[in-house]
Protein backbone atom coordinates (compact mmCIF):
# COMPACT_ATOMS: atom_id res chain seq x y z
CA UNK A 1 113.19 160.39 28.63
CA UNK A 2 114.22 164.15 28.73
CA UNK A 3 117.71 163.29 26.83
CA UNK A 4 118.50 167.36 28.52
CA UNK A 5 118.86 165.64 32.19
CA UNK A 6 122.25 163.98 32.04
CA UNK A 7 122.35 160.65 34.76
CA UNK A 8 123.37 161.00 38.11
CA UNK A 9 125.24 159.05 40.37
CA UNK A 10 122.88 159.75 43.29
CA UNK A 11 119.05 160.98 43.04
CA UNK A 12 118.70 162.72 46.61
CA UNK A 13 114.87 163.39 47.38
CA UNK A 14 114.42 166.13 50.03
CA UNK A 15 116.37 169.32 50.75
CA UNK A 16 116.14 169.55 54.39
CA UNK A 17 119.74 169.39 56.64
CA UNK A 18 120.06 165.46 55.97
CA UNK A 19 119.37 165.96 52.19
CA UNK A 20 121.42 168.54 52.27
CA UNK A 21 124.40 166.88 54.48
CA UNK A 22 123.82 164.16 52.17
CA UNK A 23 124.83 166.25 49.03
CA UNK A 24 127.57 167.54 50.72
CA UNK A 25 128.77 164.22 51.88
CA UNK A 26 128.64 162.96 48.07
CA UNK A 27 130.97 165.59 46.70
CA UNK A 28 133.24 164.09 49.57
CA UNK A 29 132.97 160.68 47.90
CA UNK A 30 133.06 162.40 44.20
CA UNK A 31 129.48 161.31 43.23
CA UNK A 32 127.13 163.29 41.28
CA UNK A 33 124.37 164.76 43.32
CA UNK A 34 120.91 166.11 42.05
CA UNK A 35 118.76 167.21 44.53
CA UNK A 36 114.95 167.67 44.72
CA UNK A 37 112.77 169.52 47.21
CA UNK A 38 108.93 169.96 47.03
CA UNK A 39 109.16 173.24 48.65
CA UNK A 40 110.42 176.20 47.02
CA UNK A 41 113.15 176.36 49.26
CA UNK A 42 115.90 174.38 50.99
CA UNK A 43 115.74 173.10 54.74
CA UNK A 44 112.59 171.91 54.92
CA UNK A 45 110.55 171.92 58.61
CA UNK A 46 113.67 174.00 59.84
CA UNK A 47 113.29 176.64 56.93
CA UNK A 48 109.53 176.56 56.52
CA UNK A 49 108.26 176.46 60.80
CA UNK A 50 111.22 177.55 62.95
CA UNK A 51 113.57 179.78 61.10
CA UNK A 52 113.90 182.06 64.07
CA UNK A 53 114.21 179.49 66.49
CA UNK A 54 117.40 178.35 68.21
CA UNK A 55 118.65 175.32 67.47
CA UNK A 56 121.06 173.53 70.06
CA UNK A 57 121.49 169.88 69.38
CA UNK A 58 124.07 170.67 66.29
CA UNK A 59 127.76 169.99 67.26
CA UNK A 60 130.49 172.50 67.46
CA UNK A 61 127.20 175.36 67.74
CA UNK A 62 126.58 176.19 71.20
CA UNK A 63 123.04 177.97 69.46
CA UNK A 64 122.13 178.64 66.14
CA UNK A 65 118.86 179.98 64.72
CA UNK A 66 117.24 177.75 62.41
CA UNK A 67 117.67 179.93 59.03
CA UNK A 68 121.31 180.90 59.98
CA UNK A 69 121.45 176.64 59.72
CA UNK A 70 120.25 176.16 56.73
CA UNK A 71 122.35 178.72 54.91
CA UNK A 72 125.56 177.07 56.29
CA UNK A 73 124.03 173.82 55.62
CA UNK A 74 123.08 175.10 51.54
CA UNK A 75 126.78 176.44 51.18
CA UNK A 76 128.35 173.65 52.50
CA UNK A 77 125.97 171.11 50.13
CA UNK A 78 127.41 173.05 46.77
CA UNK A 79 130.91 171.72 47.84
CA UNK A 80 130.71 169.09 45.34
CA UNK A 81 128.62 171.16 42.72
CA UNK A 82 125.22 169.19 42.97
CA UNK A 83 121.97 169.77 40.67
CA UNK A 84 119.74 171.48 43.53
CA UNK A 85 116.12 171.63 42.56
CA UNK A 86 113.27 173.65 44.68
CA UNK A 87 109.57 173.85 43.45
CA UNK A 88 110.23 169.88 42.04
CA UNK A 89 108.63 167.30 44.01
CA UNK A 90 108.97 163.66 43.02
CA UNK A 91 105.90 162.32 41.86
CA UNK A 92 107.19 158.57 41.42
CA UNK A 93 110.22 156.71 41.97
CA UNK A 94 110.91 153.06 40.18
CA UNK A 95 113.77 150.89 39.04
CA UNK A 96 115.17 151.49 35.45
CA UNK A 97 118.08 149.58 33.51
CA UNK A 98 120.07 148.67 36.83
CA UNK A 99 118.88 152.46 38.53
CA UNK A 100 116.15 154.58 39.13
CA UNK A 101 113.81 156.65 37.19
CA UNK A 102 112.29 159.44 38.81
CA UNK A 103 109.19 161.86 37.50
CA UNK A 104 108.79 164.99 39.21
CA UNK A 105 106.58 168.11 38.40
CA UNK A 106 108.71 169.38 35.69
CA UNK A 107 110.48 166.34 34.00
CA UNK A 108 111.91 162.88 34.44
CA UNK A 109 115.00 161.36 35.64
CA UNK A 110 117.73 158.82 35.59
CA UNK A 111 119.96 158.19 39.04
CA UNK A 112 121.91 155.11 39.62
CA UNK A 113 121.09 155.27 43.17
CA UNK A 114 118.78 156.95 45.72
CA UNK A 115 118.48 158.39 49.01
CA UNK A 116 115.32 159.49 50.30
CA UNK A 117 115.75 161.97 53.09
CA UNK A 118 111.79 163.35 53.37
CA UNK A 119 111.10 163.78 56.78
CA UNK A 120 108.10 163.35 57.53
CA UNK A 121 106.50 163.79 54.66
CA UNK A 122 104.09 166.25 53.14
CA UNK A 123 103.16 168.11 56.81
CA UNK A 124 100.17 170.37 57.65
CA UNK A 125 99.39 171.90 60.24
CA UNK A 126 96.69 170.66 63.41
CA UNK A 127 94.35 173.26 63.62
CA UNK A 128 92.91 175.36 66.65
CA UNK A 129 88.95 174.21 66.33
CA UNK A 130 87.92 177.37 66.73
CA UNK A 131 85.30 179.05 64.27
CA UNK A 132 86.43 181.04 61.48
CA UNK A 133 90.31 180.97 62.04
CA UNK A 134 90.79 180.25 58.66
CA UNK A 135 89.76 183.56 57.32
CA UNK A 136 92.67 184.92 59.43
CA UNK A 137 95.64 182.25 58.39
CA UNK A 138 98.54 184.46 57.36
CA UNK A 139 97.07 187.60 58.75
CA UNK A 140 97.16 187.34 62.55
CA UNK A 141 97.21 183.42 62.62
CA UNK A 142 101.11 182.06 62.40
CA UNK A 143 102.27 178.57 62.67
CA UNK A 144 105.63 180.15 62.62
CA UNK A 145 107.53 183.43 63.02
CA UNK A 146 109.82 184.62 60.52
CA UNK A 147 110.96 188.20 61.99
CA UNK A 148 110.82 187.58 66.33
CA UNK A 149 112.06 191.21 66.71
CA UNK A 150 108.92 192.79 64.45
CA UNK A 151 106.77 191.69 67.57
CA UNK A 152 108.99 193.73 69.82
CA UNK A 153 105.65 195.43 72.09
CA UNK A 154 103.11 193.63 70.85
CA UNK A 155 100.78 191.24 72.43
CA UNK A 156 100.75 187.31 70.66
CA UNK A 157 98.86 183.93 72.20
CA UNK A 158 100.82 180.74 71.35
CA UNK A 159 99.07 177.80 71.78
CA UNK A 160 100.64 174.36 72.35
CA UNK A 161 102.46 172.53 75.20
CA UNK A 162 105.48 170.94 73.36
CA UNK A 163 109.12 172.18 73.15
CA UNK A 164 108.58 174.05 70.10
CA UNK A 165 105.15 176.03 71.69
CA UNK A 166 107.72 176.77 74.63
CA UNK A 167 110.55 177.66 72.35
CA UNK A 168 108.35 180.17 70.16
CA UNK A 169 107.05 181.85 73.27
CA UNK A 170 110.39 182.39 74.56
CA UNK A 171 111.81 183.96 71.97
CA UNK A 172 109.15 186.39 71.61
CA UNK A 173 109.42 187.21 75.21
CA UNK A 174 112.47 187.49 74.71
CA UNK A 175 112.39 190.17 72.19
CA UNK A 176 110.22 192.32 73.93
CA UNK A 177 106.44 190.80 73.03
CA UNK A 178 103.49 190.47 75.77
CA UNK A 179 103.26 186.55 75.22
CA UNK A 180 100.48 184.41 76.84
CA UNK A 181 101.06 180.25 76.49
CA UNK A 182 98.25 178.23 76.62
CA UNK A 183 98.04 174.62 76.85
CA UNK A 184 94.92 172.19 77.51
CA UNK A 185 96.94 169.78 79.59
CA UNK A 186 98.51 170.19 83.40
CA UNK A 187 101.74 169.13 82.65
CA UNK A 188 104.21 169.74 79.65
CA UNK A 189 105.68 168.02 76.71
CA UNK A 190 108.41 169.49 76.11
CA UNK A 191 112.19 169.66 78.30
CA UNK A 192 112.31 171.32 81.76
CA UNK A 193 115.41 173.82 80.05
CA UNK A 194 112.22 174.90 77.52
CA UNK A 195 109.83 175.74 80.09
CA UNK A 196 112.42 177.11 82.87
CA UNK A 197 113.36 179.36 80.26
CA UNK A 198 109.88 180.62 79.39
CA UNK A 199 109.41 181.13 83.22
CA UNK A 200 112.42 183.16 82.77
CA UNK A 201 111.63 185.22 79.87
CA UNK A 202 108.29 186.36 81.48
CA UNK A 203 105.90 184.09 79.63
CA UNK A 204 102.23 184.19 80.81
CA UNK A 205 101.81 180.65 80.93
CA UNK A 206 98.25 179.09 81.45
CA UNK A 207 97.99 175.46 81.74
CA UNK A 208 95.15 173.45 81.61
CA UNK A 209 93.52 176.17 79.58
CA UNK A 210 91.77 176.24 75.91
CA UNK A 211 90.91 178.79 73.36
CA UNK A 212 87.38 179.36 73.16
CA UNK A 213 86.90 181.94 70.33
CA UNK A 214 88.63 184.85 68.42
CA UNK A 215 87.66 187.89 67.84
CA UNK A 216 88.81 190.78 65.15
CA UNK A 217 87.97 192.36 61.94
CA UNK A 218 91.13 191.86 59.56
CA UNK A 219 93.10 189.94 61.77
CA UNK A 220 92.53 188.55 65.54
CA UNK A 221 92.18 191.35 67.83
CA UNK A 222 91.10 189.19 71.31
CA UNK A 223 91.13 185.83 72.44
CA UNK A 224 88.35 184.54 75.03
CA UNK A 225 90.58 181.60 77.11
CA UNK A 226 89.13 178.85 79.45
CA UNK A 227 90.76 177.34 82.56
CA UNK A 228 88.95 173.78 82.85
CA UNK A 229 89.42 172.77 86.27
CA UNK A 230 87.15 175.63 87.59
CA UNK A 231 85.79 177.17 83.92
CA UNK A 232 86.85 180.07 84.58
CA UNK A 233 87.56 182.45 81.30
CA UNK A 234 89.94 185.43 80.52
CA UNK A 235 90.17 187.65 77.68
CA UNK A 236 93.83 188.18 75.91
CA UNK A 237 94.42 191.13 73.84
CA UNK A 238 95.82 190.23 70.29
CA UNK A 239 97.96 191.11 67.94
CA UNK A 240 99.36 187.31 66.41
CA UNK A 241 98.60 184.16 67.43
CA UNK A 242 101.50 181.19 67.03
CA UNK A 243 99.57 178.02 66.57
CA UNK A 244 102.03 174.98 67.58
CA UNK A 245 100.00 172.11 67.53
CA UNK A 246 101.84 169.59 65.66
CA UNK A 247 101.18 168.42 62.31
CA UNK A 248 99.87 165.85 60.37
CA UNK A 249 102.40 163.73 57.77
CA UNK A 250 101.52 162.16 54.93
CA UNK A 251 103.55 159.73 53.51
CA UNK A 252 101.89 159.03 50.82
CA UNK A 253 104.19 159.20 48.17
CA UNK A 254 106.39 156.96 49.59
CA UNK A 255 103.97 154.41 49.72
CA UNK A 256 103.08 155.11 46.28
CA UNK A 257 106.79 154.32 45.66
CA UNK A 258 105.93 150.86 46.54
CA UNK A 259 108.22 151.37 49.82
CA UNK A 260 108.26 149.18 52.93
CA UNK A 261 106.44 151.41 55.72
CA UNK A 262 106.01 150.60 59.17
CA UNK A 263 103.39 153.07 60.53
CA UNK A 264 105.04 156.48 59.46
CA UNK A 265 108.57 155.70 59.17
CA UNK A 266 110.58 154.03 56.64
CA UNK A 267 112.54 150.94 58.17
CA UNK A 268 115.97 150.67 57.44
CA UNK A 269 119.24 148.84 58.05
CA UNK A 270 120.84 150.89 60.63
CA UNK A 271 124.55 150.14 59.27
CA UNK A 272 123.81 151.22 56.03
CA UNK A 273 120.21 153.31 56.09
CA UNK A 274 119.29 150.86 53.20
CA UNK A 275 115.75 150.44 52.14
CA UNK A 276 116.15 147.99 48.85
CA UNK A 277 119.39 147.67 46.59
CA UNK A 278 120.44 151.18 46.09
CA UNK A 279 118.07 152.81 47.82
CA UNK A 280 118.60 154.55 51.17
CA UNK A 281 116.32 156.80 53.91
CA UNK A 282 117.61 158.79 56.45
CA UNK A 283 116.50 161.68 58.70
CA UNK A 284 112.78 161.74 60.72
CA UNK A 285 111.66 159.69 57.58
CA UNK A 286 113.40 155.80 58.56
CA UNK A 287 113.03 153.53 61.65
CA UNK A 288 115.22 151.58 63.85
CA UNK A 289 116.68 150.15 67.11
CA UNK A 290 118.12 153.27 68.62
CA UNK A 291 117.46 155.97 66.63
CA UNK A 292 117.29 159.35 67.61
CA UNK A 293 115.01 162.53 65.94
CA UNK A 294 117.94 164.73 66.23
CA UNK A 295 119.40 166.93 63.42
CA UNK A 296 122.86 165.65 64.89
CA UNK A 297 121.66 162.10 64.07
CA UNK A 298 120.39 162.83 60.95
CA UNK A 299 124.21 164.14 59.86
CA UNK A 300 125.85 160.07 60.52
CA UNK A 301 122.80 158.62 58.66
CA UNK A 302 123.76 160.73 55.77
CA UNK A 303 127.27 159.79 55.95
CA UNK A 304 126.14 156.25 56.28
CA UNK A 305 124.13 156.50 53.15
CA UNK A 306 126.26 158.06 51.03
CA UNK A 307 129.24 155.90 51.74
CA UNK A 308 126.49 152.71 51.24
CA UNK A 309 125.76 153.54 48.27
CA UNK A 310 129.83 154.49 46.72
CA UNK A 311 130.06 150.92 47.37
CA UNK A 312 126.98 149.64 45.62
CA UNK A 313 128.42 151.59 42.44
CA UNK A 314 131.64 151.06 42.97
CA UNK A 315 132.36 147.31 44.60
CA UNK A 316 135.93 148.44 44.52
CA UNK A 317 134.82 151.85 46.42
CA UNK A 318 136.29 152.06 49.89
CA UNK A 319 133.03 151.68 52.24
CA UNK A 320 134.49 154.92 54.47
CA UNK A 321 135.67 157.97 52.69
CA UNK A 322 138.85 159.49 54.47
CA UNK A 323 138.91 162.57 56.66
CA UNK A 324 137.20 165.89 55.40
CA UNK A 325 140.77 167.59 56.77
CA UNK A 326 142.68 165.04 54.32
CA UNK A 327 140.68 166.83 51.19
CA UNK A 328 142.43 169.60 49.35
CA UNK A 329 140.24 172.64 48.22
């Protein structure tokens, strides 16, 4: 072992807001934190797909955009000054001398307990199916929108029928883009507040209408669409197109772990989020009776995790930590 990485109390794999809320929460119950996070940056599917997007199921925030989020979420974490690690996924995870060992890319690790807070794994995108849209990823083809404002009169095709799809088209709308929404099916996916507010905004919306083919020289330049019902096409003019199709998770390292899995999802006690002895999963990554894929949710499972695991280093440990306003800093 790498003699240079002290032990910590708590080994917290993903940086996302539950890992994150879950480092936080651990300087609340004085336990060493390290933190790891594939990515080279903290917030995970919030930072890396919808940093420009509003956010509105966070208490106390009436709206927030997603990268405002994660910096308050990042700040908040370093309360109790944990080891935060970006570019270091964990490669394996088994038990060592009464804790865990960990190996990620750059070195190996000693925790005395876990919390696995992953979301939904390694994610990539669903593509279009349309030929050569490849050659254009990252130059015309988005799966997310960093800057909304930068498309301020221009024209951009989102594709996609779920609340995000809606969402993205909205805000560009919003700030002054010629957006066209397309989406294969009749009906919608997402909430009526999503698509009454793209109806607001201005939104060309298309339903039961598919991309046939792009067109351009360095990036996408025109879109030929499809209405299925009656086949009838239209051609878009182009300057970005926001692909929100979903995405595919992979798991895989979890299972690697030698982890219980029940389809995609993690299963867990729900008083406790515990996995095994010591181990603990919370966020879009566990499973049970109830649960909710809300970033609101995902803040009590962290709490419930870290105060799980204070007890099973501590016996003595009090299984609820006292009120954040009772803390002096």
């Amino acid at each position: 072992m790498d003699h240079t990485n002290p032990v910590s109390d708590l080994a917290i794999v993903g940086g996302g807001p539950a890992g994150l809320f879950a480092a936080f929460y651990a300087g609340l119950r004085s336990l060493e934190a390290r933190v790891f996070e594939a990515l080279p940056f903290l917030g995970g599917q919030v930072a890396a797909l919808y940093p420009e997007k509003t956010i509105f199921d966070v208490g106390g925030l009436p709206g927030v955009r997603g990268a405002d989020l994660v910096s308050a979420l990042e700040r908040q974490a370093r309360f109790g000054t944990p080891d935060i690690r970006t570019s270091e996924p964990v490669t394996s995870l088994e038990a060592h001398r009464g804790g865990f060992l960990l190996q990620t890319s750059q070195g190996t690790y000693q925790a005395r307990a876990v919390i696995i807070a992953v979301g939904v794994g390694a994610f990539t995108p669903r593509p279009l199916g349309v030929p050569e849209v490849d050659r254009w990823e990252g130059r015309g083809i988005l799966h997310t929108v960093s800057h909304v404002a930068s498309y301020a009169g221009r024209h951009v095709l989102v594709v996609g029928g779920g609340d995000s799809a809606l969402d993205w088209a909205s805000e560009l709308a919003e700030a002054g883009a010629t957006t066209t929404l397309v989406h294969r099916r009749e009906a919608f996916r997402a909430v009526e507040s999503s698509l009454h507010r793209a109806e607001r905004a201005g939104v060309h919306i298309r339903r039961s209408t598919v991309v046939d083919n792009l067109e351009g020289t360095d990036r996408p330049e025109r879109a030929r669409i499809r209405h299925l019902p009656t086949e009838k096409t239209e051609e878009v003019a182009l300057d970005a197109v926001v692909l929100s199709l979903g995405f595919v998770a992979d798991l895989s390292a979890v299972r690697a772990w030698g982890l219980p899995l029940e389809g995609r999802h993690i299963p867990v006690a729900p008083d406790r989020m515990a996995v095994t002895p010591g181990i603990y999963a919370i966020g879009d990554a566990v499973l049970y009776p109830g649960k909710l894929p809300l970033i609101a949710s995902a803040f009590s499972e962290a709490a419930l995790a870290v105060n799980a695991a204070a007890t099973f280093l501590d016996p003595r440990a009090h299984l609820h930590a006292d009120h954040s306003t009772s803390i002096a800093r």
